[in-house]
PDB file of N, CA and C in Angstrom:
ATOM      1  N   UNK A   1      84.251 -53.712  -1.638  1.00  0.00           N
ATOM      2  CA  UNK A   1      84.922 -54.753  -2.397  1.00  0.00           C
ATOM      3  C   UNK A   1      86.429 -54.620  -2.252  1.00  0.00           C
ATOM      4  N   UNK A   2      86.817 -53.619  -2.140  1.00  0.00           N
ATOM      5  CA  UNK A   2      88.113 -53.393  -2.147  1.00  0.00           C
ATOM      6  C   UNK A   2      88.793 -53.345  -0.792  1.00  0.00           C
ATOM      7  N   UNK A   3      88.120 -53.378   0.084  1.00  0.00           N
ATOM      8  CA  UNK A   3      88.390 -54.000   1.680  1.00  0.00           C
ATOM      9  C   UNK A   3      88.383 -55.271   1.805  1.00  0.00           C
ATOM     10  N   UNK A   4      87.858 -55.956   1.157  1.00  0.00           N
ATOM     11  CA  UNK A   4      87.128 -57.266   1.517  1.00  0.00           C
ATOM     12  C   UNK A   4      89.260 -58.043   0.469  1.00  0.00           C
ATOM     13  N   UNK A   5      89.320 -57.304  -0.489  1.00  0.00           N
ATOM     14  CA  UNK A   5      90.140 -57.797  -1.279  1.00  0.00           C
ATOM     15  C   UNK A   5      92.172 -57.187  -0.608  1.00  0.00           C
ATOM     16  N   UNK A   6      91.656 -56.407  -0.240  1.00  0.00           N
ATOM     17  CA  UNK A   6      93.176 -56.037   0.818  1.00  0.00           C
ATOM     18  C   UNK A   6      93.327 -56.857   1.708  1.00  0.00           C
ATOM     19  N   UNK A   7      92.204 -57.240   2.876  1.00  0.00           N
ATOM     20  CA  UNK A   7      92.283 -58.277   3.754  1.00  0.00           C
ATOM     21  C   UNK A   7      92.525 -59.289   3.171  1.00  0.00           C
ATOM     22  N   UNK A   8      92.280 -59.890   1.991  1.00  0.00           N
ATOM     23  CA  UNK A   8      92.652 -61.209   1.593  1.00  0.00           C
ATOM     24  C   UNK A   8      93.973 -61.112   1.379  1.00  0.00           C
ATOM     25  N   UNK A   9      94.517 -60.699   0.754  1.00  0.00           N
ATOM     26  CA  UNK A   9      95.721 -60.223   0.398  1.00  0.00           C
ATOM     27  C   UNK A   9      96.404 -60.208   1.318  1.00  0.00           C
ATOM     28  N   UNK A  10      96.395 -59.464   2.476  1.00  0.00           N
ATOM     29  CA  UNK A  10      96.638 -59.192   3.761  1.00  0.00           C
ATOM     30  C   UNK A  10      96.791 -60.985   4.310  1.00  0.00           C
ATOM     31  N   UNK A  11      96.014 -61.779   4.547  1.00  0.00           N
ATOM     32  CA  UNK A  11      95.884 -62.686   5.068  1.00  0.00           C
ATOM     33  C   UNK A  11      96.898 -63.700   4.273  1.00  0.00           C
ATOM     34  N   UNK A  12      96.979 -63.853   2.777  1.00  0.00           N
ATOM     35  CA  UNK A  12      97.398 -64.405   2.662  1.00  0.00           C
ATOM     36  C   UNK A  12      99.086 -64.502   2.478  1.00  0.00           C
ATOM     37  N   UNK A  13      99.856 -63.002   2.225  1.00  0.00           N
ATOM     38  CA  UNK A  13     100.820 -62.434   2.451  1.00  0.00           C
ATOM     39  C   UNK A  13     100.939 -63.290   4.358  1.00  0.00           C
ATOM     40  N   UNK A  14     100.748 -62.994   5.339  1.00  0.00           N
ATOM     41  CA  UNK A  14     101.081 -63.505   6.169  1.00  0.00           C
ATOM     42  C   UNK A  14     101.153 -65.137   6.350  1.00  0.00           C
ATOM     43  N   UNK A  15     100.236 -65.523   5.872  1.00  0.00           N
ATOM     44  CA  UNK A  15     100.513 -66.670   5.700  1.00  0.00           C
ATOM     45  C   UNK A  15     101.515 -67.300   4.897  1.00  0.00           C
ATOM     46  N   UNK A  16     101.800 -66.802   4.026  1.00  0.00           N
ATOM     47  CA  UNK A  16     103.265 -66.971   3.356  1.00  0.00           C
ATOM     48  C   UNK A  16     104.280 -66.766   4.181  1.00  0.00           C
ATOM     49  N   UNK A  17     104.453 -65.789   4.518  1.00  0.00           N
ATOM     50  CA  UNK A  17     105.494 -66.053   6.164  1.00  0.00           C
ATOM     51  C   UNK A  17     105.410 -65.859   7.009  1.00  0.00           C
ATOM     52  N   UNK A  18     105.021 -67.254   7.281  1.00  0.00           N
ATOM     53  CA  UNK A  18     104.608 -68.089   8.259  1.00  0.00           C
ATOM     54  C   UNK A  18     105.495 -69.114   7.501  1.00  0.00           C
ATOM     55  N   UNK A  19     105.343 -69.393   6.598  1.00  0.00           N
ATOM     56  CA  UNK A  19     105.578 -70.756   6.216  1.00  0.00           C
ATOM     57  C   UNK A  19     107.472 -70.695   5.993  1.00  0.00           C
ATOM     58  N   UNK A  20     107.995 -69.034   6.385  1.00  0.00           N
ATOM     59  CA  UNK A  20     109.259 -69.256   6.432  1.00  0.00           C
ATOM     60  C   UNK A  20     110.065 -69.313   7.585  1.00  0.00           C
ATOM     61  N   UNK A  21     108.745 -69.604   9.173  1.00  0.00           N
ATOM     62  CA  UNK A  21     109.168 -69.664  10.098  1.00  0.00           C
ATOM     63  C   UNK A  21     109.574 -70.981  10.772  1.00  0.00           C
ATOM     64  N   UNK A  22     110.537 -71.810  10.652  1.00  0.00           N
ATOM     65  CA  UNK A  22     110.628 -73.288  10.340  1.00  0.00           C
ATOM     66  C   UNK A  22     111.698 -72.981  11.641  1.00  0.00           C
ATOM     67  N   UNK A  23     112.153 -74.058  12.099  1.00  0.00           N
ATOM     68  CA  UNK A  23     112.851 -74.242  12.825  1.00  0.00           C
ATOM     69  C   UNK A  23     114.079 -74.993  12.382  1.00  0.00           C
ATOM     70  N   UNK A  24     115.064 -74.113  12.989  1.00  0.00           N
ATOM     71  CA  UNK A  24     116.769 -74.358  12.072  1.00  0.00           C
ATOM     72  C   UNK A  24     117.047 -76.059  12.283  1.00  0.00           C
ATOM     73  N   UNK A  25     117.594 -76.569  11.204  1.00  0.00           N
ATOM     74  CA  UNK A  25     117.797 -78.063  11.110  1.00  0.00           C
ATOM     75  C   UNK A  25     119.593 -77.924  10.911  1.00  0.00           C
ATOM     76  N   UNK A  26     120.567 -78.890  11.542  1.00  0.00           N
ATOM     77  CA  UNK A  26     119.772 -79.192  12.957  1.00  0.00           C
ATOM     78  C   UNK A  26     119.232 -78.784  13.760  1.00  0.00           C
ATOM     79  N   UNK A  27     118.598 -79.043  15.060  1.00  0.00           N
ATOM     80  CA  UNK A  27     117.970 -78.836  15.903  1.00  0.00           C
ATOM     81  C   UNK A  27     119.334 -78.321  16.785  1.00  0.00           C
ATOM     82  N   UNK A  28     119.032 -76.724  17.549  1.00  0.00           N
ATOM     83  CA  UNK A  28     120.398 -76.363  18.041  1.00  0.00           C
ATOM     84  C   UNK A  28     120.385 -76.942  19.262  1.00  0.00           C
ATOM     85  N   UNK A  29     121.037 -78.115  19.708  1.00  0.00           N
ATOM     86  CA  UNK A  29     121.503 -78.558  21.066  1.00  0.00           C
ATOM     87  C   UNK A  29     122.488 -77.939  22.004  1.00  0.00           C
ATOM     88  N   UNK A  30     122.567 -76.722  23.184  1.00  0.00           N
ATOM     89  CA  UNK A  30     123.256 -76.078  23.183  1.00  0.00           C
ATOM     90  C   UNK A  30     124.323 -77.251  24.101  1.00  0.00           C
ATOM     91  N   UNK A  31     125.530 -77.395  23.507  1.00  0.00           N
ATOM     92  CA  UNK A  31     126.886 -78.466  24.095  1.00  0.00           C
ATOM     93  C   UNK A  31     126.884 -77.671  25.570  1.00  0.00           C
ATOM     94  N   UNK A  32     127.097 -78.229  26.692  1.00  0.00           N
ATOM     95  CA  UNK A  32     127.627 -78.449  28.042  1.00  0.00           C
ATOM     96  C   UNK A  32     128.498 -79.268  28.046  1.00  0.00           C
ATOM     97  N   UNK A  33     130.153 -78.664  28.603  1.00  0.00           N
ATOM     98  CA  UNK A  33     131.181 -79.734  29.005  1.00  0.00           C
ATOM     99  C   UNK A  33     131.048 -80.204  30.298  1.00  0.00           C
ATOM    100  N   UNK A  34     131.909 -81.274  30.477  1.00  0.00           N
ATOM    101  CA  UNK A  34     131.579 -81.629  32.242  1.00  0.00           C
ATOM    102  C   UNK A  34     133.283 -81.563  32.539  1.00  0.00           C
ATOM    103  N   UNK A  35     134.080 -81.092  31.682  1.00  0.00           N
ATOM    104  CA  UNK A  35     135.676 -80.734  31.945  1.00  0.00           C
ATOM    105  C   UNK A  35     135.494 -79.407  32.071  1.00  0.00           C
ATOM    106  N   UNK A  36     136.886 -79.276  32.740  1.00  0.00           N
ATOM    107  CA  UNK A  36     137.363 -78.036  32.532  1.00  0.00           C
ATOM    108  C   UNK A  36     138.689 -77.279  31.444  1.00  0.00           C
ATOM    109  N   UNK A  37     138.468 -76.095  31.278  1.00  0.00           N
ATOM    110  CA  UNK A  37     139.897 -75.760  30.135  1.00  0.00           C
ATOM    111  C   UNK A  37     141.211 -76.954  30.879  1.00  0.00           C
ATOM    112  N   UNK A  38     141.656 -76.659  32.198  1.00  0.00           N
ATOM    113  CA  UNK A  38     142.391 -77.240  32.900  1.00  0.00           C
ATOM    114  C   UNK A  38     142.824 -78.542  32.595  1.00  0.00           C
ATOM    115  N   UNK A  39     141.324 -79.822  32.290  1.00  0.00           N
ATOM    116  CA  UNK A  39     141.040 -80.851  32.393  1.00  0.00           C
ATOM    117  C   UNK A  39     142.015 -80.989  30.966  1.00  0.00           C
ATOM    118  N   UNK A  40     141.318 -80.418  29.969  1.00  0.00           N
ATOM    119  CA  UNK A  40     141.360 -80.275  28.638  1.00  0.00           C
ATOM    120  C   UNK A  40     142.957 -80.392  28.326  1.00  0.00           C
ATOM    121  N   UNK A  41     143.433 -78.964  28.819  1.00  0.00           N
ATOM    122  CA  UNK A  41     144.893 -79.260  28.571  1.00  0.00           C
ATOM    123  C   UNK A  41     145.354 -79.982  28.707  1.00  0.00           C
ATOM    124  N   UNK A  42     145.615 -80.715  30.325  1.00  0.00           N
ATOM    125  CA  UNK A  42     145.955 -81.783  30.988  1.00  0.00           C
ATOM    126  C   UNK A  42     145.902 -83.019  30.147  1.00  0.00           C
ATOM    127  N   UNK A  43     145.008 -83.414  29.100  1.00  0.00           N
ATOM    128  CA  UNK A  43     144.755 -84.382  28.577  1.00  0.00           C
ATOM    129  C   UNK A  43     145.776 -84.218  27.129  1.00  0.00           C
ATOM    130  N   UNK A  44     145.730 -83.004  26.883  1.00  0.00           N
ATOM    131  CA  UNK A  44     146.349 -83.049  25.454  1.00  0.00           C
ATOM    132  C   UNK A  44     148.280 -82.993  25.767  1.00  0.00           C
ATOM    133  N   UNK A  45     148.208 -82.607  26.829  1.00  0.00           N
ATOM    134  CA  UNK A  45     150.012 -82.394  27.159  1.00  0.00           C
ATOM    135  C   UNK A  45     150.160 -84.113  27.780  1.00  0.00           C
ATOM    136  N   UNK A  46     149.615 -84.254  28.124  1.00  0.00           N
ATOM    137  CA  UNK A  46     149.485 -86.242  28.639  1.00  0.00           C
ATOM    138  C   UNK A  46     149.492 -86.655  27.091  1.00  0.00           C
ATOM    139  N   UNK A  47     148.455 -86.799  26.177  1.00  0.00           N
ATOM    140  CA  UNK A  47     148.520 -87.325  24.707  1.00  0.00           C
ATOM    141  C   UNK A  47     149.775 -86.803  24.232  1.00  0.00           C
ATOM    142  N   UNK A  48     150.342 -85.946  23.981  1.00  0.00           N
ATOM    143  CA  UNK A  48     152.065 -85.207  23.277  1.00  0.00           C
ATOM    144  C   UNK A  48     153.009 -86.513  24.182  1.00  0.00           C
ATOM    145  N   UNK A  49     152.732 -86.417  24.797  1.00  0.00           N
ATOM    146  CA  UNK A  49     154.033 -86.918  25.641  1.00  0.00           C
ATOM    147  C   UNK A  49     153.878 -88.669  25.480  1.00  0.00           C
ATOM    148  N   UNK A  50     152.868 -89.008  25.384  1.00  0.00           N
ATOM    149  CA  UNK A  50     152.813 -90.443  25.043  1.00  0.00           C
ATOM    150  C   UNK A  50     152.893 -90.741  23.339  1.00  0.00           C
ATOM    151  N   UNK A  51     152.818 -89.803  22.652  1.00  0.00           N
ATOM    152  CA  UNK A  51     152.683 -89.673  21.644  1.00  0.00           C
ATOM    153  C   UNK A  51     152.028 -90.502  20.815  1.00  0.00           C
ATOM    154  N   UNK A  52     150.924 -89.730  21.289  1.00  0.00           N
ATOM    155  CA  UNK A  52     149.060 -90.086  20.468  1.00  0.00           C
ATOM    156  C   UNK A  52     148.971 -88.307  20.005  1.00  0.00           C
ATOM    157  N   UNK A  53     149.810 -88.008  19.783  1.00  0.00           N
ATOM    158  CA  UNK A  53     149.335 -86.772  18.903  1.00  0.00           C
ATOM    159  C   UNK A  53     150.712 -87.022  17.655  1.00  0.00           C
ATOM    160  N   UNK A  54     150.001 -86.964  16.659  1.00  0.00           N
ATOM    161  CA  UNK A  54     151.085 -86.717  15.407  1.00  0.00           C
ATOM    162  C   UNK A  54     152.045 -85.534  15.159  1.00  0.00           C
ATOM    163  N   UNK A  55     150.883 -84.651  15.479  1.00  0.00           N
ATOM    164  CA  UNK A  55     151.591 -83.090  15.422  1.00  0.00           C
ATOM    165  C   UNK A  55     150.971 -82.196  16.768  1.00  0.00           C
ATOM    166  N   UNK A  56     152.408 -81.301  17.395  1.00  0.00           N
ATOM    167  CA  UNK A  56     151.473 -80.973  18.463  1.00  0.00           C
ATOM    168  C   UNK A  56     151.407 -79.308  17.620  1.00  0.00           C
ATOM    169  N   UNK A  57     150.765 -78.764  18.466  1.00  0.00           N
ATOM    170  CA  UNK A  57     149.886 -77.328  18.026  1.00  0.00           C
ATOM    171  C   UNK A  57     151.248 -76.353  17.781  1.00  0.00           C
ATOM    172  N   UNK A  58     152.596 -76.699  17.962  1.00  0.00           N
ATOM    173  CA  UNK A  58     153.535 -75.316  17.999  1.00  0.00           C
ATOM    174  C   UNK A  58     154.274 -75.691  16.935  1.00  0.00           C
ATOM    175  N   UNK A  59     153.996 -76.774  16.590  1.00  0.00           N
ATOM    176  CA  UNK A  59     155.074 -77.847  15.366  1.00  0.00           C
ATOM    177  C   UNK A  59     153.972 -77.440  13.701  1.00  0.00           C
ATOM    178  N   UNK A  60     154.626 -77.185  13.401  1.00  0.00           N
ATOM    179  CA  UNK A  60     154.307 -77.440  11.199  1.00  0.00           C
ATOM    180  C   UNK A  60     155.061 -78.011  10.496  1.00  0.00           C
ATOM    181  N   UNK A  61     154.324 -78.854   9.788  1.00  0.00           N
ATOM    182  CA  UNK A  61     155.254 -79.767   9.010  1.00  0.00           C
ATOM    183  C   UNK A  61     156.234 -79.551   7.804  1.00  0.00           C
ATOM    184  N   UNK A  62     157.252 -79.902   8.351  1.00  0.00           N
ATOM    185  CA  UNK A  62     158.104 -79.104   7.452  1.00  0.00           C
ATOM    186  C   UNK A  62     158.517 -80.165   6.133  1.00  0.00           C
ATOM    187  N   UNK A  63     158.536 -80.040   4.751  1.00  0.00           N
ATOM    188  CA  UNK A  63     158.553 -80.867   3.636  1.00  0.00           C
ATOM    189  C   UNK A  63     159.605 -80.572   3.249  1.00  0.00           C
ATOM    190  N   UNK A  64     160.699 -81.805   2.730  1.00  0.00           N
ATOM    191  CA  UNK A  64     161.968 -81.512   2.352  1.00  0.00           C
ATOM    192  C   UNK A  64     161.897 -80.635   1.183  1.00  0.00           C
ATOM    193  N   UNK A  65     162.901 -80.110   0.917  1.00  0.00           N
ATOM    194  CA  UNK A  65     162.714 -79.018  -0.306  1.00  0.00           C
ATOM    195  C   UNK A  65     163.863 -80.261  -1.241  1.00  0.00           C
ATOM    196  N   UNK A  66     163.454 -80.083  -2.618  1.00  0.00           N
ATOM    197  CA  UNK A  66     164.189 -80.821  -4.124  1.00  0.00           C
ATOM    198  C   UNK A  66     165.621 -79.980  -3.999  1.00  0.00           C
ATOM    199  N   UNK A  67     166.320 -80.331  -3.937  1.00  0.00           N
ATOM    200  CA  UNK A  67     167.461 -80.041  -4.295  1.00  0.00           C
ATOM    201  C   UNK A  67     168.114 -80.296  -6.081  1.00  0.00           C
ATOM    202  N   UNK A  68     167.817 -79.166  -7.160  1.00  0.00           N
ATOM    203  CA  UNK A  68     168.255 -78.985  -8.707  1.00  0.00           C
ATOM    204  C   UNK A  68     169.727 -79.150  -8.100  1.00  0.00           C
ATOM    205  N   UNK A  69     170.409 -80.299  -9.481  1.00  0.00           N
ATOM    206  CA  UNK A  69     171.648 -80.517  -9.689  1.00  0.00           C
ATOM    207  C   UNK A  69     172.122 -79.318 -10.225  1.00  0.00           C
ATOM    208  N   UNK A  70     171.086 -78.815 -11.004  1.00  0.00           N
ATOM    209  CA  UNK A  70     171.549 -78.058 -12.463  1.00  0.00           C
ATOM    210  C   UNK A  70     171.494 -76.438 -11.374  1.00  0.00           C
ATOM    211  N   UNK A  71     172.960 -75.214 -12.428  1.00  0.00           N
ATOM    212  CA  UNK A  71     172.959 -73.971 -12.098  1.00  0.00           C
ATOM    213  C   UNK A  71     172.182 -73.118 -12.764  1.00  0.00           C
ATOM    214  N   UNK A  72     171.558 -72.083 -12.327  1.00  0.00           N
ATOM    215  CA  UNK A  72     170.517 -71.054 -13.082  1.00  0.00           C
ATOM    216  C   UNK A  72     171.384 -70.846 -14.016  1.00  0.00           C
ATOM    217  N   UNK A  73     173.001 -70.806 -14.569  1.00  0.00           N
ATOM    218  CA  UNK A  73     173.703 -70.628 -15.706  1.00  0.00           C
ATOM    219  C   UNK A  73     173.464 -71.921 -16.843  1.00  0.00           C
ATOM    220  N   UNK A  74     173.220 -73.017 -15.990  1.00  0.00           N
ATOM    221  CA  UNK A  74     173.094 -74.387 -16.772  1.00  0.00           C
ATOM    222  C   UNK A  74     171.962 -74.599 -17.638  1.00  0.00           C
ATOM    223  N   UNK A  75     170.935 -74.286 -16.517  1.00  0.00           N
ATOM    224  CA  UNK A  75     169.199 -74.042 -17.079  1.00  0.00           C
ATOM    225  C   UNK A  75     169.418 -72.914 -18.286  1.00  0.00           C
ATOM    226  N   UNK A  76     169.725 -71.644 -18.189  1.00  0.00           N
ATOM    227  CA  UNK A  76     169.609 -70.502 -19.216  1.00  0.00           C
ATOM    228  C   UNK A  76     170.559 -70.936 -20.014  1.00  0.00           C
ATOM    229  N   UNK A  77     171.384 -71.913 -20.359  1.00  0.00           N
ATOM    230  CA  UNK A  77     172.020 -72.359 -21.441  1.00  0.00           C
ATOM    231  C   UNK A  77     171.073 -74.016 -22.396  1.00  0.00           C
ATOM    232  N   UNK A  78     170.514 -74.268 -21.309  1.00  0.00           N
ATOM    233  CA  UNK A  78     169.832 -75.322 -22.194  1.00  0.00           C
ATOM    234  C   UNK A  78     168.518 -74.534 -21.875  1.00  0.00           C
ATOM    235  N   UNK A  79     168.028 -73.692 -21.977  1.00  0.00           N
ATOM    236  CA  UNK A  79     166.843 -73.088 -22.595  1.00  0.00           C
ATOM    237  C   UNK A  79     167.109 -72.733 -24.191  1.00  0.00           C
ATOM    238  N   UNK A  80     167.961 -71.237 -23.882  1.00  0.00           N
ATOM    239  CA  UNK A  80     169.043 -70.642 -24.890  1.00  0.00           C
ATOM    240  C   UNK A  80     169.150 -71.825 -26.346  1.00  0.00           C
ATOM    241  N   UNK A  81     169.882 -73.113 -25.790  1.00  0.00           N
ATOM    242  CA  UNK A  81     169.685 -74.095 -26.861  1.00  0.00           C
ATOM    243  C   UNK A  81     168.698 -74.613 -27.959  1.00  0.00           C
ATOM    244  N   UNK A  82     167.526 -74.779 -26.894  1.00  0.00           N
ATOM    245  CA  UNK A  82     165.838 -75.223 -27.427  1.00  0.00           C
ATOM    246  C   UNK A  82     165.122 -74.558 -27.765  1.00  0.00           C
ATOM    247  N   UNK A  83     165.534 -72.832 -27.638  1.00  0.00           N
ATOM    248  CA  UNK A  83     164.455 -72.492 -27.951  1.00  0.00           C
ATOM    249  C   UNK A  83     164.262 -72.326 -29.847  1.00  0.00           C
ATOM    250  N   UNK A  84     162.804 -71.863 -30.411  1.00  0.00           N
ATOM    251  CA  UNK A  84     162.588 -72.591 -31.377  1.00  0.00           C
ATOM    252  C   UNK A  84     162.701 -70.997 -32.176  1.00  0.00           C
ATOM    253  N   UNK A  85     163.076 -70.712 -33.155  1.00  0.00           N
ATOM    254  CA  UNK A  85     163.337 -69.259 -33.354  1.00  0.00           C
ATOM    255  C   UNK A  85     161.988 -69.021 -34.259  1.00  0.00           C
ATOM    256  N   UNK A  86     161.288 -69.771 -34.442  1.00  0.00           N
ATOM    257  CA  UNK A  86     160.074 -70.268 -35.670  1.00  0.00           C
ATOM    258  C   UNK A  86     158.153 -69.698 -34.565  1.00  0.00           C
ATOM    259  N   UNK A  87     158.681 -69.890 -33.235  1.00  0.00           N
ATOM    260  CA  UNK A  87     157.629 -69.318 -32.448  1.00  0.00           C
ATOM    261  C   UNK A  87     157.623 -68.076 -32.178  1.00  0.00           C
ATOM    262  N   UNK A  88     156.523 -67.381 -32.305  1.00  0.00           N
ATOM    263  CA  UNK A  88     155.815 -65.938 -32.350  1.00  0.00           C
ATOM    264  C   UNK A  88     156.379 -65.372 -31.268  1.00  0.00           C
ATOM    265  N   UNK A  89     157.266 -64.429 -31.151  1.00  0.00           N
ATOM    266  CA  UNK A  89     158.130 -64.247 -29.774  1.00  0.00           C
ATOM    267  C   UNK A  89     157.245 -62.428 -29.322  1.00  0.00           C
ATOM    268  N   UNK A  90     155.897 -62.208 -30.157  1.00  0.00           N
ATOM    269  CA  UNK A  90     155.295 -61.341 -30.042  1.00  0.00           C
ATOM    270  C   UNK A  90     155.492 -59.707 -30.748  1.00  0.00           C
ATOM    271  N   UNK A  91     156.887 -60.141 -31.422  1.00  0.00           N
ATOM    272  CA  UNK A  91     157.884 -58.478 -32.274  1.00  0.00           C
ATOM    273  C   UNK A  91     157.400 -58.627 -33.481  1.00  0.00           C
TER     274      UNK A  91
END
């Protein structure tokens, strides 16, 4: 009885994975180019130069920085002003 009940067990343990042997989604299509690196470049230094590229690969975009009217003496005097002497300053 207790053979008869390991083999089941047995059988059905495998059959359980089994059922985690699925095939990866997507389906792996392995890519083939019909260029070469050569081709490749050639195309992207042609796109820079006609300029169909926005940004080329050596360029980062640089964002103007805000220019404050006010001096770090100006700011620490209208802090100094506002602050509220009534808030928990933690002492």
């Amino acid at each position: 009885m207790n053979t008869k009940q390991l083999i089941a067990g047995l059988v059905v343990l495998v059959a359980a994975g089994s059922a985690f042997a699925v095939k990866p989604y997507p389906a792996e299509d392995h890519f083939v180019s019909t260029k070469t690196r050569a081709d490749v470049t050639a195309e992207l230094v042609s796109a820079e130069a006609n300029g169909l590229m926005q940004e080329s690969h050596a360029s980062y975009p640089v964002l103007p920085s805000e220019k404050n009217p006010l001096t770090r003496a100006q700011v620490q005097q209208q802090v100094s002003e506002k602050s509220d002497t009534s808030v928990n300053t933690g002492n």
